[in-house]
PDB file of N, CA and C in Angstrom:
ATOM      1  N   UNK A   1      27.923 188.450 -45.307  1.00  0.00           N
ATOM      2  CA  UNK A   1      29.047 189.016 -44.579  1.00  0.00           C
ATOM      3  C   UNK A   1      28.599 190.279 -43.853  1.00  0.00           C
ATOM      4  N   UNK A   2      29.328 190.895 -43.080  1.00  0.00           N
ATOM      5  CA  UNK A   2      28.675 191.651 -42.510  1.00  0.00           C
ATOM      6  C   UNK A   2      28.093 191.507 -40.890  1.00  0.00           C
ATOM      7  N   UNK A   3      27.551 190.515 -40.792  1.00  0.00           N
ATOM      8  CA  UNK A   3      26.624 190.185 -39.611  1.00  0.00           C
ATOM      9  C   UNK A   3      27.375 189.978 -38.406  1.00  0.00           C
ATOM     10  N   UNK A   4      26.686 189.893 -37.431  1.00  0.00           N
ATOM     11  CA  UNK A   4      28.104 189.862 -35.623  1.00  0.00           C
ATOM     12  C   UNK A   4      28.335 188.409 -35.796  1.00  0.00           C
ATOM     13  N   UNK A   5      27.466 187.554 -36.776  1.00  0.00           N
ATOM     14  CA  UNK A   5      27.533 186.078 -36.523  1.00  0.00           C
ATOM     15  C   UNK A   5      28.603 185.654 -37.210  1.00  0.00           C
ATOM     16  N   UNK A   6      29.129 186.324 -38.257  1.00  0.00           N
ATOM     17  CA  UNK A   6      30.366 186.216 -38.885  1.00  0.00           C
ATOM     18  C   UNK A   6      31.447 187.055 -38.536  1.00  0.00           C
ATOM     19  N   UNK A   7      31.544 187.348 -37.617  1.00  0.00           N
ATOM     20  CA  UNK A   7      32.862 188.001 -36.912  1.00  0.00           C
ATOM     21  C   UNK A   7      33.354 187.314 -35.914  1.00  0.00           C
ATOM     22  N   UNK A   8      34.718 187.092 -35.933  1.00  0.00           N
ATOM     23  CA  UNK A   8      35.108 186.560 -34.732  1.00  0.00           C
ATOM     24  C   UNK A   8      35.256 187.253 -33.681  1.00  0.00           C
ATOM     25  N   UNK A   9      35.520 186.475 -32.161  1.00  0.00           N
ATOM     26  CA  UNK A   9      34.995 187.371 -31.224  1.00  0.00           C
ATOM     27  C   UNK A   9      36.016 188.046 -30.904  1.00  0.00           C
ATOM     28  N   UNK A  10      36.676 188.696 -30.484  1.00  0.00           N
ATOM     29  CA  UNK A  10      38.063 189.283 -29.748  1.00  0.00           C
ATOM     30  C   UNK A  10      39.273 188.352 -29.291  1.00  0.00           C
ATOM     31  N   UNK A  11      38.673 186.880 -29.167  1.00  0.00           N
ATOM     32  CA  UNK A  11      39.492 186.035 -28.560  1.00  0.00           C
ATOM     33  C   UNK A  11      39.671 184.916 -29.223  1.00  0.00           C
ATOM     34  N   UNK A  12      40.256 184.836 -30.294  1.00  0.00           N
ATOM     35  CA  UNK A  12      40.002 183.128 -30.879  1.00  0.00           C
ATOM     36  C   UNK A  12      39.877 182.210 -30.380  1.00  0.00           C
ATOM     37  N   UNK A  13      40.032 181.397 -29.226  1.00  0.00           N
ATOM     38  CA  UNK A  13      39.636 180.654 -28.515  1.00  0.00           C
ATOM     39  C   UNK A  13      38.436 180.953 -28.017  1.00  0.00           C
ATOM     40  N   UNK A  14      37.891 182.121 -28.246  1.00  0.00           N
ATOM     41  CA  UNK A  14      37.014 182.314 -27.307  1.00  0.00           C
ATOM     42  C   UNK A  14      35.596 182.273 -28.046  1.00  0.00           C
ATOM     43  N   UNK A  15      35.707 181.861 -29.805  1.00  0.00           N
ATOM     44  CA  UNK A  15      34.629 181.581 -30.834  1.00  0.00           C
ATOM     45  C   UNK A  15      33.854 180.188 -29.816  1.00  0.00           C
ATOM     46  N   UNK A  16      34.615 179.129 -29.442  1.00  0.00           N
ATOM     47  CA  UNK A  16      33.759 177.977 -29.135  1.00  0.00           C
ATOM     48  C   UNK A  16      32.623 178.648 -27.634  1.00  0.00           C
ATOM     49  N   UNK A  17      32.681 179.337 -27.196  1.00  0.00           N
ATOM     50  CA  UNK A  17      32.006 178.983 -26.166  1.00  0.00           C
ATOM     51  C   UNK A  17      31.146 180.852 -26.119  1.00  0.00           C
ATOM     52  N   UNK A  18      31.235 181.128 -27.380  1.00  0.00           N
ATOM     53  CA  UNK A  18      30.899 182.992 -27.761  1.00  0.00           C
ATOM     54  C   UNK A  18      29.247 182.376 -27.856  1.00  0.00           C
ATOM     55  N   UNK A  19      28.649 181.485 -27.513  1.00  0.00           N
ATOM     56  CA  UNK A  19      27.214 181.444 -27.447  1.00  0.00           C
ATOM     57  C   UNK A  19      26.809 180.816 -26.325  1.00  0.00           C
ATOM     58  N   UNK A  20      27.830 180.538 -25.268  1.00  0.00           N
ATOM     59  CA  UNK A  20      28.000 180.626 -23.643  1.00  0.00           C
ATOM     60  C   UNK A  20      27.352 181.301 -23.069  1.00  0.00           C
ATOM     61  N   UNK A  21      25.768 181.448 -22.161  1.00  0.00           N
ATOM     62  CA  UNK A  21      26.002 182.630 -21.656  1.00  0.00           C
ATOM     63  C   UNK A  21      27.139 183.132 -20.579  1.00  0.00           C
ATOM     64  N   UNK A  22      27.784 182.366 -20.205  1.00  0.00           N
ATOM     65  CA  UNK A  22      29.326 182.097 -19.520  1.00  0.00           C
ATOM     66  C   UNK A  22      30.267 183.410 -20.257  1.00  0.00           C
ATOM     67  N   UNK A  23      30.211 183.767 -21.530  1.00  0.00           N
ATOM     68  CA  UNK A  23      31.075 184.243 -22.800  1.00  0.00           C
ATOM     69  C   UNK A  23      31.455 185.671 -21.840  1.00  0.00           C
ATOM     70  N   UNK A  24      30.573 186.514 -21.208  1.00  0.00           N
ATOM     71  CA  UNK A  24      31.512 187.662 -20.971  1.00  0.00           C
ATOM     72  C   UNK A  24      32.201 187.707 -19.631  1.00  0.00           C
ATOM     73  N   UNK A  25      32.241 186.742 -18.768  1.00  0.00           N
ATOM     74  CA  UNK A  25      32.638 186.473 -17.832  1.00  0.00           C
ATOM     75  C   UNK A  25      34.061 185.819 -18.126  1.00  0.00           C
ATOM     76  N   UNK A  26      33.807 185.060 -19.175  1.00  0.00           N
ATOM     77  CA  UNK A  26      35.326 184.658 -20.053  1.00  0.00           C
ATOM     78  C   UNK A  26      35.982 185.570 -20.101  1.00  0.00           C
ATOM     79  N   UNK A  27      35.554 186.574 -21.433  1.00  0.00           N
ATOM     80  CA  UNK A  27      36.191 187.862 -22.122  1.00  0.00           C
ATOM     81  C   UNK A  27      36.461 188.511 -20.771  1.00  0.00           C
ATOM     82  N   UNK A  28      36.183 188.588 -19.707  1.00  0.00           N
ATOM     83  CA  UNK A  28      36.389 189.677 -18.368  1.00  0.00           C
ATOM     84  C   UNK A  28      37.592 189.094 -17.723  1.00  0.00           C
ATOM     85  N   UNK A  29      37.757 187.621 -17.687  1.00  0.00           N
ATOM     86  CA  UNK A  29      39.170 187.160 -17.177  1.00  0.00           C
ATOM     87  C   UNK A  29      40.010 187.466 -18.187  1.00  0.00           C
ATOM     88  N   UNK A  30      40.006 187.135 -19.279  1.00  0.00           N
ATOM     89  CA  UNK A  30      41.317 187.346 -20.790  1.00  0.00           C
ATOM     90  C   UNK A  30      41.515 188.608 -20.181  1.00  0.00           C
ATOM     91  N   UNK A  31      40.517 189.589 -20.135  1.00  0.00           N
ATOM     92  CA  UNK A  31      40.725 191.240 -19.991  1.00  0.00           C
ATOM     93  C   UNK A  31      42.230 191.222 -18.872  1.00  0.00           C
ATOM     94  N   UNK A  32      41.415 191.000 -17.841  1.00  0.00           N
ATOM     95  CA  UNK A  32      42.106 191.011 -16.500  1.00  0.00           C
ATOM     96  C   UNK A  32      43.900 190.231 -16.371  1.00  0.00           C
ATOM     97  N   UNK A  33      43.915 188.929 -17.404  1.00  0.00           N
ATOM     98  CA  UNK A  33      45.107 188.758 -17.297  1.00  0.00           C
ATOM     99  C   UNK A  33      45.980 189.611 -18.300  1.00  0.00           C
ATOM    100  N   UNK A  34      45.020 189.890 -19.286  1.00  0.00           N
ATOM    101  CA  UNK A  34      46.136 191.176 -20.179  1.00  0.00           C
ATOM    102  C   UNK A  34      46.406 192.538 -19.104  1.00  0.00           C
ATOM    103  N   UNK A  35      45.252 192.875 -19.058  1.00  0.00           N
ATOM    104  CA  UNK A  35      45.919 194.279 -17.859  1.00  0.00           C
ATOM    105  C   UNK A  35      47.052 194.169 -17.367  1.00  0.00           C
ATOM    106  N   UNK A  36      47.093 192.923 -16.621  1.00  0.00           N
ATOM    107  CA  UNK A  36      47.743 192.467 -15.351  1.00  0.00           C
ATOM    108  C   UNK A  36      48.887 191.773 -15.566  1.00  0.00           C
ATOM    109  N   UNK A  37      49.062 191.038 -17.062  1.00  0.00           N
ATOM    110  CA  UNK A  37      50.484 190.523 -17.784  1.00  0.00           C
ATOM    111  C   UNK A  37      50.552 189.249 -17.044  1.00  0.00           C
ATOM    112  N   UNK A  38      49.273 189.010 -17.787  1.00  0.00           N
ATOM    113  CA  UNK A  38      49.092 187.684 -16.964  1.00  0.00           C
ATOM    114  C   UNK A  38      49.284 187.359 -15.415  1.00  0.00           C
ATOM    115  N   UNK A  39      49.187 188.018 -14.211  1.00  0.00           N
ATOM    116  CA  UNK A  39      49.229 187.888 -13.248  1.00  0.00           C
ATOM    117  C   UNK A  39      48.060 187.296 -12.476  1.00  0.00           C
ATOM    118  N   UNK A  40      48.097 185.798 -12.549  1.00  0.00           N
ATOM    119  CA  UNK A  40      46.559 185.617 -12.374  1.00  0.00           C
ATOM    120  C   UNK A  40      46.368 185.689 -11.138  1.00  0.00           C
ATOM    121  N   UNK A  41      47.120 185.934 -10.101  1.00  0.00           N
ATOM    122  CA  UNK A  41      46.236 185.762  -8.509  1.00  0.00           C
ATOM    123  C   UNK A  41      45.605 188.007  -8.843  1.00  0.00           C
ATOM    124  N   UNK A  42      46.135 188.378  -9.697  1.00  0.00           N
ATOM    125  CA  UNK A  42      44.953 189.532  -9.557  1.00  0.00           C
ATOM    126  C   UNK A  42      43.829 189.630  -9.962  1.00  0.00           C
ATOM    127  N   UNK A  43      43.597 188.148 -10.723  1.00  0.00           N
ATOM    128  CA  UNK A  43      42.368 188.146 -11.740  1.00  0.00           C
ATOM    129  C   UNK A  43      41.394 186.465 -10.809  1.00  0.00           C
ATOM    130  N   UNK A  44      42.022 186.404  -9.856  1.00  0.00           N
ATOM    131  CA  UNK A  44      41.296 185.318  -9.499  1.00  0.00           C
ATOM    132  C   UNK A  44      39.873 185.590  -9.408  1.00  0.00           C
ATOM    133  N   UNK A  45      39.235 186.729  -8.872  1.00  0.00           N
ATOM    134  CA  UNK A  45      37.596 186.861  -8.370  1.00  0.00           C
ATOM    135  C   UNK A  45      37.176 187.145  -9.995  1.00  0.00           C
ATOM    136  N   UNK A  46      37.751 186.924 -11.488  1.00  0.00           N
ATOM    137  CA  UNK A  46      37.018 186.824 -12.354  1.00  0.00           C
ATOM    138  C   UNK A  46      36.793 185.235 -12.472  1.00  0.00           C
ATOM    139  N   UNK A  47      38.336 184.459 -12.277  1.00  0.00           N
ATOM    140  CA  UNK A  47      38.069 183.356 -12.853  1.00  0.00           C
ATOM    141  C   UNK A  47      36.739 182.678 -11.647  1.00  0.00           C
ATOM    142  N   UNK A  48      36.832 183.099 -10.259  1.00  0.00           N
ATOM    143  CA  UNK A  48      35.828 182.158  -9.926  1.00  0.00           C
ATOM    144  C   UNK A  48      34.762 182.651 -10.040  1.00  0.00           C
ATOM    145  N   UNK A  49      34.330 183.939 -10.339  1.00  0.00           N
ATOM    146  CA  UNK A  49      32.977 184.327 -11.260  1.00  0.00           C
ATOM    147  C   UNK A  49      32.295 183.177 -12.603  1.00  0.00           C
ATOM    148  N   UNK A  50      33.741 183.040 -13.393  1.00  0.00           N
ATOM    149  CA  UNK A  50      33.389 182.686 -14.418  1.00  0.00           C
ATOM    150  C   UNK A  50      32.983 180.814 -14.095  1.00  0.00           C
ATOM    151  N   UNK A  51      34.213 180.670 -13.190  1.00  0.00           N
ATOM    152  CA  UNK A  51      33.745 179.385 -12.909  1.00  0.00           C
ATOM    153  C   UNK A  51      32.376 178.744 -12.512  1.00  0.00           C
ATOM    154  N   UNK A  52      31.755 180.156 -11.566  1.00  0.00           N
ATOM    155  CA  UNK A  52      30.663 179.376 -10.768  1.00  0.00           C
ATOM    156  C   UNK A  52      29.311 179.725 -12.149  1.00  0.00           C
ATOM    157  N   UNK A  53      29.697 180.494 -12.971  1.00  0.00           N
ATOM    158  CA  UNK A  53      28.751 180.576 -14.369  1.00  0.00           C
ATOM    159  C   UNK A  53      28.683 179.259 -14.829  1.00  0.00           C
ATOM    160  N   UNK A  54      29.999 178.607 -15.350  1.00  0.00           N
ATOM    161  CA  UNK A  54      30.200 177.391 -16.103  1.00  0.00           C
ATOM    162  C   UNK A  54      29.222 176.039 -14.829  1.00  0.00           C
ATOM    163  N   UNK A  55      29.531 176.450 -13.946  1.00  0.00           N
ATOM    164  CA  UNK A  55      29.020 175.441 -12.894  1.00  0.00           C
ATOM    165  C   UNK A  55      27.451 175.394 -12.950  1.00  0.00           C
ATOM    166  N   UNK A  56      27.060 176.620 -13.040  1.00  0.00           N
ATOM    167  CA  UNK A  56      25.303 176.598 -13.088  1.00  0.00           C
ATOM    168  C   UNK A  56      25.140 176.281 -14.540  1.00  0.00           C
ATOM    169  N   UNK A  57      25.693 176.813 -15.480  1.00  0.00           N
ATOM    170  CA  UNK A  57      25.180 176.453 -16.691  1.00  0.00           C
ATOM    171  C   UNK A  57      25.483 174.753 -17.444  1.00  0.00           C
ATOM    172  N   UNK A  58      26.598 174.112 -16.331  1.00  0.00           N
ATOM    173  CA  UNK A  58      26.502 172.401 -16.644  1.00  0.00           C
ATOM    174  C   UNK A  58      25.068 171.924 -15.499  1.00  0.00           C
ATOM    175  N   UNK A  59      24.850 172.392 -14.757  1.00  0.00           N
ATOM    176  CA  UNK A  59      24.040 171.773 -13.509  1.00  0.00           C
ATOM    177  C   UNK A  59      22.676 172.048 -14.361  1.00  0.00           C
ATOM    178  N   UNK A  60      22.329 173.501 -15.102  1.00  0.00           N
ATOM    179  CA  UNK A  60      21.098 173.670 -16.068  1.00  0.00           C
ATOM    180  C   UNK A  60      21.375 172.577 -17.532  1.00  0.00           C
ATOM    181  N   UNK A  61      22.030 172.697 -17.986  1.00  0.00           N
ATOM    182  CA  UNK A  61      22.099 171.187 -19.440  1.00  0.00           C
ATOM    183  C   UNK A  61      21.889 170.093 -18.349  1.00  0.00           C
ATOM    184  N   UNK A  62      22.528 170.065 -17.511  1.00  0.00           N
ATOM    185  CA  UNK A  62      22.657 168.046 -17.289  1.00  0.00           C
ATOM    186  C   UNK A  62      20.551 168.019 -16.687  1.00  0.00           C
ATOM    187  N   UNK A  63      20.131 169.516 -16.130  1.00  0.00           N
ATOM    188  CA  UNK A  63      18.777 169.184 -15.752  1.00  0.00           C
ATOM    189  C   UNK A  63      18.090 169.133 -16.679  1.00  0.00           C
ATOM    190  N   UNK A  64      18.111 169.744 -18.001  1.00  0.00           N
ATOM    191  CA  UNK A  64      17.352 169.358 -19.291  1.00  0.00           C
ATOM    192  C   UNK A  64      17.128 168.166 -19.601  1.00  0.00           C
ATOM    193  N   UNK A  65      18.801 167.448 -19.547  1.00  0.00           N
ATOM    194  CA  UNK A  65      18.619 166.665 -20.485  1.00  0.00           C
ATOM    195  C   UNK A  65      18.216 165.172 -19.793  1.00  0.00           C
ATOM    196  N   UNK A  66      17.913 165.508 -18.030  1.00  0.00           N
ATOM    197  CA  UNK A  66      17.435 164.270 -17.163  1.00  0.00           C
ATOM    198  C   UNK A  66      16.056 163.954 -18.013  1.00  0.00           C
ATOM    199  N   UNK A  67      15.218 165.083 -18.220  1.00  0.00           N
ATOM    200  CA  UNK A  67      13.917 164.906 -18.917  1.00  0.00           C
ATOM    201  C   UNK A  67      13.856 164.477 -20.222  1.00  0.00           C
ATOM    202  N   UNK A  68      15.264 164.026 -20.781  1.00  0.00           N
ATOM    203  CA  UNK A  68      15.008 163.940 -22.075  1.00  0.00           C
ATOM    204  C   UNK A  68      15.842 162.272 -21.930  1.00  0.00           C
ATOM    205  N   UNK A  69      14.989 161.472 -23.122  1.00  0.00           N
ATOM    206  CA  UNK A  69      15.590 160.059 -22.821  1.00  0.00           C
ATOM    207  C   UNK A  69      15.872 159.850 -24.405  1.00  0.00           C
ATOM    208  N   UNK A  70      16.834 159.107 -24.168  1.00  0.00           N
ATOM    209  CA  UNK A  70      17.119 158.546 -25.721  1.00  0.00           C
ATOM    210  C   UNK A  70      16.723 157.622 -26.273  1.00  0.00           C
ATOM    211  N   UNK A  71      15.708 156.819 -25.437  1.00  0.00           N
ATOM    212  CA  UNK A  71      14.354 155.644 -25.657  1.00  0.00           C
ATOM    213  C   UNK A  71      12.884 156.290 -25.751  1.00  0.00           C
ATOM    214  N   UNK A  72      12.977 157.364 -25.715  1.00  0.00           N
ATOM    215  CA  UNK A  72      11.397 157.585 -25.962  1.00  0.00           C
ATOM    216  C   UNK A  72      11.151 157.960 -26.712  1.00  0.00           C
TER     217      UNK A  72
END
């Protein structure tokens, strides 16, 4: 006990994807719609930050895993 690996993160939803490197670009939109009371057209330039993260980081897995076959 003790360790950051056993703490949850600030966001309960936000444990699944807290080893994202995507994760603080997340936590930066949550931020932005709490400020803002949920007003999301003020928080849009986080979400498409965060989006175009999630976008490179599926385009980097799906290129891994072209090299990897499940027959060899």
């Amino acid at each position: 006990m003790g360790s950051t690996k056993d703490q949850l993160p600030p966001y309960p939803n936000a444990a699944r994807i807290s080893d994202s490197q995507c994760y603080p670009q997340y936590t930066a939109s949550l931020k932005c719609l709490e400020e803002f009371s949920s007003d999301k057209s003020k928080c849009q330039e986080h979400f498409d930050v965060y989006k175009e993260c999630k976008k490179k980081e599926r385009e980097a897995r799906l290129e891994r895993n072209k090299s990897r076959s499940l027959f060899s």
